[in-house]
C-alpha atoms as a PDB file:
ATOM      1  CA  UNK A   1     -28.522   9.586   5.066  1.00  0.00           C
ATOM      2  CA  UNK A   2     -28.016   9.866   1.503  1.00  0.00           C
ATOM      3  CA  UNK A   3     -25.438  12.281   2.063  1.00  0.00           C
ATOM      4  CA  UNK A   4     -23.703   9.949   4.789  1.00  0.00           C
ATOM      5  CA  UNK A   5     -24.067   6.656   2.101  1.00  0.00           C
ATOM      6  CA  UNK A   6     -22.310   9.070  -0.038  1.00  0.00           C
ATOM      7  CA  UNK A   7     -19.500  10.097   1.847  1.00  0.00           C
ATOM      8  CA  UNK A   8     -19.017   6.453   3.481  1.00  0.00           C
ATOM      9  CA  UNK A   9     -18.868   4.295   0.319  1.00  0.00           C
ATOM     10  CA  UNK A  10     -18.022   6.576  -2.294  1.00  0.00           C
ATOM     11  CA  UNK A  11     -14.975   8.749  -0.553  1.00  0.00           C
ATOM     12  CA  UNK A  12     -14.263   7.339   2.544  1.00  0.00           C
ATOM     13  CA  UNK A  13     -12.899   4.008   0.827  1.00  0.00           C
ATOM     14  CA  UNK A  14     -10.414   6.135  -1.018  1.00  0.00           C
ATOM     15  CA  UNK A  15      -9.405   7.888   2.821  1.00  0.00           C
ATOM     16  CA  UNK A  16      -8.965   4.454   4.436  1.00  0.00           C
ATOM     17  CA  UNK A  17      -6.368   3.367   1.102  1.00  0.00           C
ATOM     18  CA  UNK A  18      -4.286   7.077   1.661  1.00  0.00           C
ATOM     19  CA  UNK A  19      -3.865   5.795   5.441  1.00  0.00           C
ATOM     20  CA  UNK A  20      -3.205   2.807   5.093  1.00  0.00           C
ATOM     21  CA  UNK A  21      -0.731   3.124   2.570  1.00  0.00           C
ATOM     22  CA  UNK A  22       0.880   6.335   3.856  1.00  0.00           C
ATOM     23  CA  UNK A  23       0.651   5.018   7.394  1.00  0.00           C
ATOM     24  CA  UNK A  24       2.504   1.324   6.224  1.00  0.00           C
ATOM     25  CA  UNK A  25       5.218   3.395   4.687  1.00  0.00           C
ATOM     26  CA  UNK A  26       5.949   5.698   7.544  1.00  0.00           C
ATOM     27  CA  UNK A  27       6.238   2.672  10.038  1.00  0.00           C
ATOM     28  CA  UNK A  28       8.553   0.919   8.160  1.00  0.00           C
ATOM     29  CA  UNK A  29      10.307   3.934   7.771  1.00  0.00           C
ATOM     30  CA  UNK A  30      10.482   5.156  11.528  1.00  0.00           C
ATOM     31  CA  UNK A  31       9.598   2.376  13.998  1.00  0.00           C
ATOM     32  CA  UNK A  32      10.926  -0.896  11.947  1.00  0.00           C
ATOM     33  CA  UNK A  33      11.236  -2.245  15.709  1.00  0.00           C
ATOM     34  CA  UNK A  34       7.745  -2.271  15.909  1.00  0.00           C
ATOM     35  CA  UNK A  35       7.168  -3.704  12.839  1.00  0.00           C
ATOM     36  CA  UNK A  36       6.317  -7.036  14.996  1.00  0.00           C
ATOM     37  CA  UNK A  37       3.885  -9.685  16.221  1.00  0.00           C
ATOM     38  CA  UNK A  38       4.595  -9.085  19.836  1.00  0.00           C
ATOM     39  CA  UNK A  39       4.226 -12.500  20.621  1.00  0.00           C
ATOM     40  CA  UNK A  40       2.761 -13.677  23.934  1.00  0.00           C
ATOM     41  CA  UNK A  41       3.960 -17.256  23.910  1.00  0.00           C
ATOM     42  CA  UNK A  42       6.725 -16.316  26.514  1.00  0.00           C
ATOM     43  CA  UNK A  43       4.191 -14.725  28.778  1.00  0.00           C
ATOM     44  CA  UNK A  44       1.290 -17.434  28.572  1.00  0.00           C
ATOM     45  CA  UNK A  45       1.184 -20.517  26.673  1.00  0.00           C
ATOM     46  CA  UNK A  46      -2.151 -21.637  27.630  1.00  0.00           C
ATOM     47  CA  UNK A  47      -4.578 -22.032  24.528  1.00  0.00           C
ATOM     48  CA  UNK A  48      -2.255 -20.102  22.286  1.00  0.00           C
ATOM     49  CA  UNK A  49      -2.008 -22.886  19.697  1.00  0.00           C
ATOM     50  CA  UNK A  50      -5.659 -23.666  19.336  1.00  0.00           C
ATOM     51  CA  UNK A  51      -7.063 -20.223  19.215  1.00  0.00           C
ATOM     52  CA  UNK A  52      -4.061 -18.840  16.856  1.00  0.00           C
ATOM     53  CA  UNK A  53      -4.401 -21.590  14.546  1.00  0.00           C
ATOM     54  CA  UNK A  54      -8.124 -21.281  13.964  1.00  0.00           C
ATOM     55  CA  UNK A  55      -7.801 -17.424  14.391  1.00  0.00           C
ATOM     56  CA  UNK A  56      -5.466 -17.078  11.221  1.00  0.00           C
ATOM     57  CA  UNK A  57      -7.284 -19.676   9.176  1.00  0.00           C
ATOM     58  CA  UNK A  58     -10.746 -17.966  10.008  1.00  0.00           C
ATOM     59  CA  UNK A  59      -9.479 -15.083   9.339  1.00  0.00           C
ATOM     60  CA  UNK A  60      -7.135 -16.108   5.721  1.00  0.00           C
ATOM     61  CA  UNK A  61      -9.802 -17.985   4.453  1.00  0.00           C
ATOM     62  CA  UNK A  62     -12.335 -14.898   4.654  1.00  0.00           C
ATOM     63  CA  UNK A  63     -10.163 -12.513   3.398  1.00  0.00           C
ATOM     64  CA  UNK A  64      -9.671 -14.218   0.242  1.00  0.00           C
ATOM     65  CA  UNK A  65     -12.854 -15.266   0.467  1.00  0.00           C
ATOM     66  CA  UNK A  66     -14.416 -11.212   0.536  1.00  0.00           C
ATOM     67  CA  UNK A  67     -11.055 -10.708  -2.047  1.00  0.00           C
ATOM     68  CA  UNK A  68     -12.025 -13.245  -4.928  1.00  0.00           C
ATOM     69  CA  UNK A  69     -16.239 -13.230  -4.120  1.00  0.00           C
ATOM     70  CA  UNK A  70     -16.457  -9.018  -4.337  1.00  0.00           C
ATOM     71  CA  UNK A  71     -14.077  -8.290  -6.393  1.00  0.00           C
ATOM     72  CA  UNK A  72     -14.848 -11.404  -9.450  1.00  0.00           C
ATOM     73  CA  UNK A  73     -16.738  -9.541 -12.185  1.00  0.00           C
ATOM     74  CA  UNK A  74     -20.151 -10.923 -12.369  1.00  0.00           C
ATOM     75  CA  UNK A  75     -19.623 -11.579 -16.289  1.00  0.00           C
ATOM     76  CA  UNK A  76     -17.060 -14.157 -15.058  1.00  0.00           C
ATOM     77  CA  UNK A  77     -20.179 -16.134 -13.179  1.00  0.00           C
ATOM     78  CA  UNK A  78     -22.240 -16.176 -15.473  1.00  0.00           C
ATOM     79  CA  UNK A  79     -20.393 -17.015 -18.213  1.00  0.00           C
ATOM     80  CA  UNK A  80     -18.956 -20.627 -16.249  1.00  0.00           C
ATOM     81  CA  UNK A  81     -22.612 -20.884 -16.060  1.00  0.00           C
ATOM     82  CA  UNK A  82     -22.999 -20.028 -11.600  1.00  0.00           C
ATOM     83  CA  UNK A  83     -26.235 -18.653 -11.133  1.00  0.00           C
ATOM     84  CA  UNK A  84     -26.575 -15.677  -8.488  1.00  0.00           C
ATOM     85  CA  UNK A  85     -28.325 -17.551  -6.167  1.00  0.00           C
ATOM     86  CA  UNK A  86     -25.831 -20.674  -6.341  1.00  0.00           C
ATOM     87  CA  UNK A  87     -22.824 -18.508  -5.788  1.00  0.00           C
ATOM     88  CA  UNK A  88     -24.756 -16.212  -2.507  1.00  0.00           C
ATOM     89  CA  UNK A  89     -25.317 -20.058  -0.934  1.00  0.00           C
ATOM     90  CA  UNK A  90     -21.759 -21.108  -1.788  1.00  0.00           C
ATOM     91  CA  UNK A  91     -20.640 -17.312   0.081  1.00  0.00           C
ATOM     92  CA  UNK A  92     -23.165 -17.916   3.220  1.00  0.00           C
ATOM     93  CA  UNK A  93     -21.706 -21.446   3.180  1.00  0.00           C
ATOM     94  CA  UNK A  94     -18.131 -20.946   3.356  1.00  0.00           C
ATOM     95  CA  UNK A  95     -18.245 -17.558   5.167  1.00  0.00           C
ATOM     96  CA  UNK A  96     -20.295 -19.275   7.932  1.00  0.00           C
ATOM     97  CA  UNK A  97     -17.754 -22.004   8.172  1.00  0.00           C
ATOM     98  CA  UNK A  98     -14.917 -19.620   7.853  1.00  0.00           C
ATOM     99  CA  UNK A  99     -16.416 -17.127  10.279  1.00  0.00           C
ATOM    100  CA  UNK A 100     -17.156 -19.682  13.012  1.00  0.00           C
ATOM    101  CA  UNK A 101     -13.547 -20.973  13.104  1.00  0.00           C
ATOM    102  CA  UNK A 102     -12.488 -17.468  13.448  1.00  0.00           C
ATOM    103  CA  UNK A 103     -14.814 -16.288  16.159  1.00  0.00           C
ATOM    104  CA  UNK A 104     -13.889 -19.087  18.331  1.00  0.00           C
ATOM    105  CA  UNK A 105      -9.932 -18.642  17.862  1.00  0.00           C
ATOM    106  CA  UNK A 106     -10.660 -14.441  18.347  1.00  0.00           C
ATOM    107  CA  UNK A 107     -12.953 -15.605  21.672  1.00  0.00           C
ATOM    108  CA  UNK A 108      -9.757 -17.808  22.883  1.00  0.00           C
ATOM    109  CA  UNK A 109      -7.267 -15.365  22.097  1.00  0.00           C
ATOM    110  CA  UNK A 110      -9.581 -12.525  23.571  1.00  0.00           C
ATOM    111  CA  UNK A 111      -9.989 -14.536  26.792  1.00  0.00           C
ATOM    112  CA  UNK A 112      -6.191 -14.853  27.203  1.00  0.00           C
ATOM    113  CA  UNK A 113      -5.460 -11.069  26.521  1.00  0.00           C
ATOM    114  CA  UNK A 114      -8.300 -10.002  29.098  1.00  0.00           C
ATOM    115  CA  UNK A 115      -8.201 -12.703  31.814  1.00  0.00           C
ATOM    116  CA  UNK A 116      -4.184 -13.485  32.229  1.00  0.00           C
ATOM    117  CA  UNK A 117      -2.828 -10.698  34.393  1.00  0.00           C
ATOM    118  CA  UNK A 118       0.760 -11.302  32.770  1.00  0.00           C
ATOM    119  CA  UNK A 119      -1.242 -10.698  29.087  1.00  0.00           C
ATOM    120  CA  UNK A 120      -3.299  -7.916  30.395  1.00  0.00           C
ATOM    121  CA  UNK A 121      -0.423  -5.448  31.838  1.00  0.00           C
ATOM    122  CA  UNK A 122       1.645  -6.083  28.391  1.00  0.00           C
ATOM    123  CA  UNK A 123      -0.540  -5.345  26.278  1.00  0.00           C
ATOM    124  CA  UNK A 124      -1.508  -1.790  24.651  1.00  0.00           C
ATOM    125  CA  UNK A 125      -4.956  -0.378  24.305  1.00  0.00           C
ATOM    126  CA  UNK A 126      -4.130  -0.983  20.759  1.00  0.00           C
ATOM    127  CA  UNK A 127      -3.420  -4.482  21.281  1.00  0.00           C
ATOM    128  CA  UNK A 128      -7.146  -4.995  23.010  1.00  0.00           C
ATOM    129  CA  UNK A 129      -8.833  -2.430  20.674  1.00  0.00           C
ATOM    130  CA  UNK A 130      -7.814  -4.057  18.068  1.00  0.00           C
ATOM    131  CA  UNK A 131      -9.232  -7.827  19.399  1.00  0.00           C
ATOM    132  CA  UNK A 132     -12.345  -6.218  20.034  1.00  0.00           C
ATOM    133  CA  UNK A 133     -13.048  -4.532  16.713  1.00  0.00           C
ATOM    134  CA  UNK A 134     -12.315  -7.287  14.883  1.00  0.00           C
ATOM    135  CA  UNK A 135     -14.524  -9.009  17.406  1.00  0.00           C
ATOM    136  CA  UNK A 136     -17.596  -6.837  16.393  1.00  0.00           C
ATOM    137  CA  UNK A 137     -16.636  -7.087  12.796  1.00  0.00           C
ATOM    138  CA  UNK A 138     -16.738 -10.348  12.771  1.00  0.00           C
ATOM    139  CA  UNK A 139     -19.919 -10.454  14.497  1.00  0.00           C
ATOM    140  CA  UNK A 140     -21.685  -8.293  12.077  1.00  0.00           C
ATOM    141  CA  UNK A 141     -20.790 -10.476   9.079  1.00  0.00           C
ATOM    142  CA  UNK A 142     -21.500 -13.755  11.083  1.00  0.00           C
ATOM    143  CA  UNK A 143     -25.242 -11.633  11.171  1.00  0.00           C
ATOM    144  CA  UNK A 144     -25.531 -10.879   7.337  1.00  0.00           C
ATOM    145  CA  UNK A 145     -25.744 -14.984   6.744  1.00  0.00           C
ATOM    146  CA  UNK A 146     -29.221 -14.778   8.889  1.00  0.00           C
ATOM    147  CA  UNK A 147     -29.840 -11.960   6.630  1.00  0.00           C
ATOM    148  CA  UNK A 148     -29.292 -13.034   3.213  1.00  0.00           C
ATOM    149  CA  UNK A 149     -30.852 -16.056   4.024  1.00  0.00           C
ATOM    150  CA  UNK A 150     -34.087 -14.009   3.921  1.00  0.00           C
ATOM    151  CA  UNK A 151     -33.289 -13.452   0.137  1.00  0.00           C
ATOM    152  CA  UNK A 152     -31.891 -15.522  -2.174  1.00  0.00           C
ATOM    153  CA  UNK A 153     -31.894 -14.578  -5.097  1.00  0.00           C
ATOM    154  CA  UNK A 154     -28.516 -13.091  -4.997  1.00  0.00           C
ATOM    155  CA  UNK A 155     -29.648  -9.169  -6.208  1.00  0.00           C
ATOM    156  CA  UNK A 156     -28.147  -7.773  -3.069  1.00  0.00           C
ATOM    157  CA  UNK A 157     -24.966  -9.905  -3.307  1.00  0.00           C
ATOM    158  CA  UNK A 158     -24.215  -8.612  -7.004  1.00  0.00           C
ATOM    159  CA  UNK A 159     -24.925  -5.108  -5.659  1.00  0.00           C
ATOM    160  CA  UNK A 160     -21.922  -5.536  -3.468  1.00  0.00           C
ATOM    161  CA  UNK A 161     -19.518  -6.962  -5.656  1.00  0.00           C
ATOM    162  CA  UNK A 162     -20.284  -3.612  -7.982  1.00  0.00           C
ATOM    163  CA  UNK A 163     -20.015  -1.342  -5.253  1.00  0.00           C
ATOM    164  CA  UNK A 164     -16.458  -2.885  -4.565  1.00  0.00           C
ATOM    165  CA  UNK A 165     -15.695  -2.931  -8.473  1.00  0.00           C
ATOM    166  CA  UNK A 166     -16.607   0.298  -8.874  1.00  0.00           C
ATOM    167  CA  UNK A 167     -14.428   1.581  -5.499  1.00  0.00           C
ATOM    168  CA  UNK A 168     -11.594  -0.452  -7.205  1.00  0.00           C
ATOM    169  CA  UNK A 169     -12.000   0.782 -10.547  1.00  0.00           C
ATOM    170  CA  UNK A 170     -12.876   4.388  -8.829  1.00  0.00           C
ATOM    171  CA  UNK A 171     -15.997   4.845 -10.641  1.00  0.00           C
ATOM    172  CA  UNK A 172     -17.944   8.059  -8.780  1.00  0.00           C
ATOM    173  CA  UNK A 173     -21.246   6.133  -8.841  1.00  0.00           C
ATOM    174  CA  UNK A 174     -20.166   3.258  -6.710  1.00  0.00           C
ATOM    175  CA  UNK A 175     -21.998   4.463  -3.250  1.00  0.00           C
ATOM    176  CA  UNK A 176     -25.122   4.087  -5.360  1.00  0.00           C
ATOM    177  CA  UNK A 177     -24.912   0.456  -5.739  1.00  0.00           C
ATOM    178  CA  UNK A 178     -25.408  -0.239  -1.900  1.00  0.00           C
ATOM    179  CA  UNK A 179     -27.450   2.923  -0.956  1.00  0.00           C
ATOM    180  CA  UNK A 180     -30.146   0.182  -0.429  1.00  0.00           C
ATOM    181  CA  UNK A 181     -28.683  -2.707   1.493  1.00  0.00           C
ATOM    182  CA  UNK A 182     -29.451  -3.573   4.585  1.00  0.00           C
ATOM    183  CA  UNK A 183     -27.957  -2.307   7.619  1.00  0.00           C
ATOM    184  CA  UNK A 184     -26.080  -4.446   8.994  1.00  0.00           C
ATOM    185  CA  UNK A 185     -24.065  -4.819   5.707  1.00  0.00           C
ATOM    186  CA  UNK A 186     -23.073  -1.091   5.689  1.00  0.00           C
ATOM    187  CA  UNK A 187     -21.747  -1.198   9.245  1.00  0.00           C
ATOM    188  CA  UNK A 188     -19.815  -4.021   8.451  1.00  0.00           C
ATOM    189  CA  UNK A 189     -18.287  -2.835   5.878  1.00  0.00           C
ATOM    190  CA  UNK A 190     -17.402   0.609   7.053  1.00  0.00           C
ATOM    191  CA  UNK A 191     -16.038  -1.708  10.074  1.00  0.00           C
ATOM    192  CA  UNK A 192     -13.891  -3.415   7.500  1.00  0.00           C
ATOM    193  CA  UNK A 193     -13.284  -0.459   5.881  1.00  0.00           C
ATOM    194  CA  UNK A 194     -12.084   1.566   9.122  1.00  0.00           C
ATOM    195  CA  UNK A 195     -10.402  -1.468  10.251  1.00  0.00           C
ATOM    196  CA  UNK A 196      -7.485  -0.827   7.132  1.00  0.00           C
ATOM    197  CA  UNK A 197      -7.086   2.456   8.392  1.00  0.00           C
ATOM    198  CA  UNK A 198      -6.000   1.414  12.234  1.00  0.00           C
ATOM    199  CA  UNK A 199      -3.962  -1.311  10.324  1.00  0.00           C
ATOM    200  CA  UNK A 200      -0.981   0.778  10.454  1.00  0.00           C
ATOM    201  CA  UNK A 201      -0.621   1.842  13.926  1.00  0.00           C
ATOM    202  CA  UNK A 202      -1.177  -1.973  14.992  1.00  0.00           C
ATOM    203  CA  UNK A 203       0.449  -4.973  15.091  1.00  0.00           C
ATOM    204  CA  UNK A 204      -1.064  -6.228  11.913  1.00  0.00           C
ATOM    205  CA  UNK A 205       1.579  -5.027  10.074  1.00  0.00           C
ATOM    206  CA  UNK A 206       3.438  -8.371  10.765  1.00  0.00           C
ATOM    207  CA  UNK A 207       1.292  -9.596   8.342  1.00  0.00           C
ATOM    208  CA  UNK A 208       3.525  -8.093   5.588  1.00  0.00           C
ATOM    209  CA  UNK A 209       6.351  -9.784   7.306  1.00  0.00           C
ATOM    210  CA  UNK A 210       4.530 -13.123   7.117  1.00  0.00           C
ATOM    211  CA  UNK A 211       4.035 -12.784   2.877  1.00  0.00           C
ATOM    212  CA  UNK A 212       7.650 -11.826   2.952  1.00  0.00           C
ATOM    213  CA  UNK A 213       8.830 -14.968   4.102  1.00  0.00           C
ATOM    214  CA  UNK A 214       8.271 -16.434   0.918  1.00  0.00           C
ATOM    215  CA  UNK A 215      11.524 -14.960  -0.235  1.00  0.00           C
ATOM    216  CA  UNK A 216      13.409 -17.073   1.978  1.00  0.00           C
ATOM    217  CA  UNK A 217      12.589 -20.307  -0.279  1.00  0.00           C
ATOM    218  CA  UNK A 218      14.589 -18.801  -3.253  1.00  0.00           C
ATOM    219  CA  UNK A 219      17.586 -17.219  -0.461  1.00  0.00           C
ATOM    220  CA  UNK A 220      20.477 -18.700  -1.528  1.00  0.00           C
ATOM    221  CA  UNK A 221      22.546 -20.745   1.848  1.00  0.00           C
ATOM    222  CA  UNK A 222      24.404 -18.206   4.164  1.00  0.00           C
ATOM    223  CA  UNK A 223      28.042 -19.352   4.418  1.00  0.00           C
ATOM    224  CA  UNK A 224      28.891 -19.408   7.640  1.00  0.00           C
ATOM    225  CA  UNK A 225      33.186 -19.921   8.576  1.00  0.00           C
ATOM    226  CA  UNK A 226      34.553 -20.070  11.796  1.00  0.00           C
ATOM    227  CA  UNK A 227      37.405 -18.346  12.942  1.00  0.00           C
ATOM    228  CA  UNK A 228      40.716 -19.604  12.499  1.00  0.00           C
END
């Protein structure tokens, strides 16, 4: 086990970047056609808005969430003064609220994908893999609430954020820092982790198409003449 801890938080994290990266790259590079949503609004409307809409701000609002929380240095806490404990009730709070919103939008959207015949013979065993790992993911984080809950005094939490620092920062002692925790936060987070490296060779990559739009608010007006 110490061996696995080892390999799983201390290398594999570094793996998981090399794919992810790599894999992003070569995507754009060979299949830009694919580099899509794959939108199933034409197919089935029904429930689309309501589970999409609290899917994606479920989902935003935790990975920000996991972004500022684990990677904030813990010098940065306690110098404005937030205790550990404060700042673990302020993560079960919000990630609770967060998760829930995103579990019932991924149960909706799930529902569609599995139960609409149209859905079901368009889609790729990507497509469902994909719904159901982030399914179980999301699941196992929904589950470390009920278990930081049992303490808080916020030692486990700061473990966490200096595993991540230290993965970040690549620091060879980082598996270390969570050798300890509790099971259910290890296989979420190699979850997490793994779920970067399928990230690629999914339609998540959309998502880069989504931050890209931004650019449009600075495009300057296409003129467009008719012919004479």
């Amino acid at each position: 086990m110490d061996y696995l801890d080892k390999f799983i938080f201390g290398i594999y994290p570094y793996i998981v970047l090399t794919i992810f990266i790599v894999g992003c790259l070569v995507r754009f590079e060979r299949e830009q056609y694919s580099w899509k949503s794959d939108s199933s609004q034409l197919l089935y409307r029904g429930q689309l808005r309501v589970g999409s809409i609290l899917f994606h701000l479920g989902i935003l609002g935790l990975f920000f969430g996991h972004l500022g929380g684990l990677l904030t240095p813990v010098i940065v806490w306690d110098t404005l003064g937030v205790s550990h404990s404060l700042k673990q009730l302020v993560a079960m709070t919000a990630g609770g609220i967060m998760g829930s919103m995103c579990f019932v939008g991924l149960v909706i959207l799930i529902h569609r994908r599995f139960t609409v015949d149209r859905l079901t013979q368009n889609s790729t065993w990507r497509d469902k893999l994909l719904l159901l790992w982030l399914l179980v993911t999301l699941c196992l984080g929904l589950s470390t609430i009920f278990v930081s809950a049992q303490h808080l005094d916020g030692h486990e939490m700061v473990n966490l954020m200096t595993w991540a620092q230290h993965v970040v920062t690549v620091r060879g002692d980082a598996a270390s820092y969570i050798m300890n925790a509790s099971i259910i936060f290890k296989i979420h987070l190699f979850m997490g982790m793994t779920l970067f490296a399928i990230f690629p060779f999914t339609r998540l990559v959309h998502i880069f198409s989504g931050f890209g739009m931004v650019t449009y608010i600075t495009r300057k007006w296409q003129l467009v003449r008719p012919r004479s």
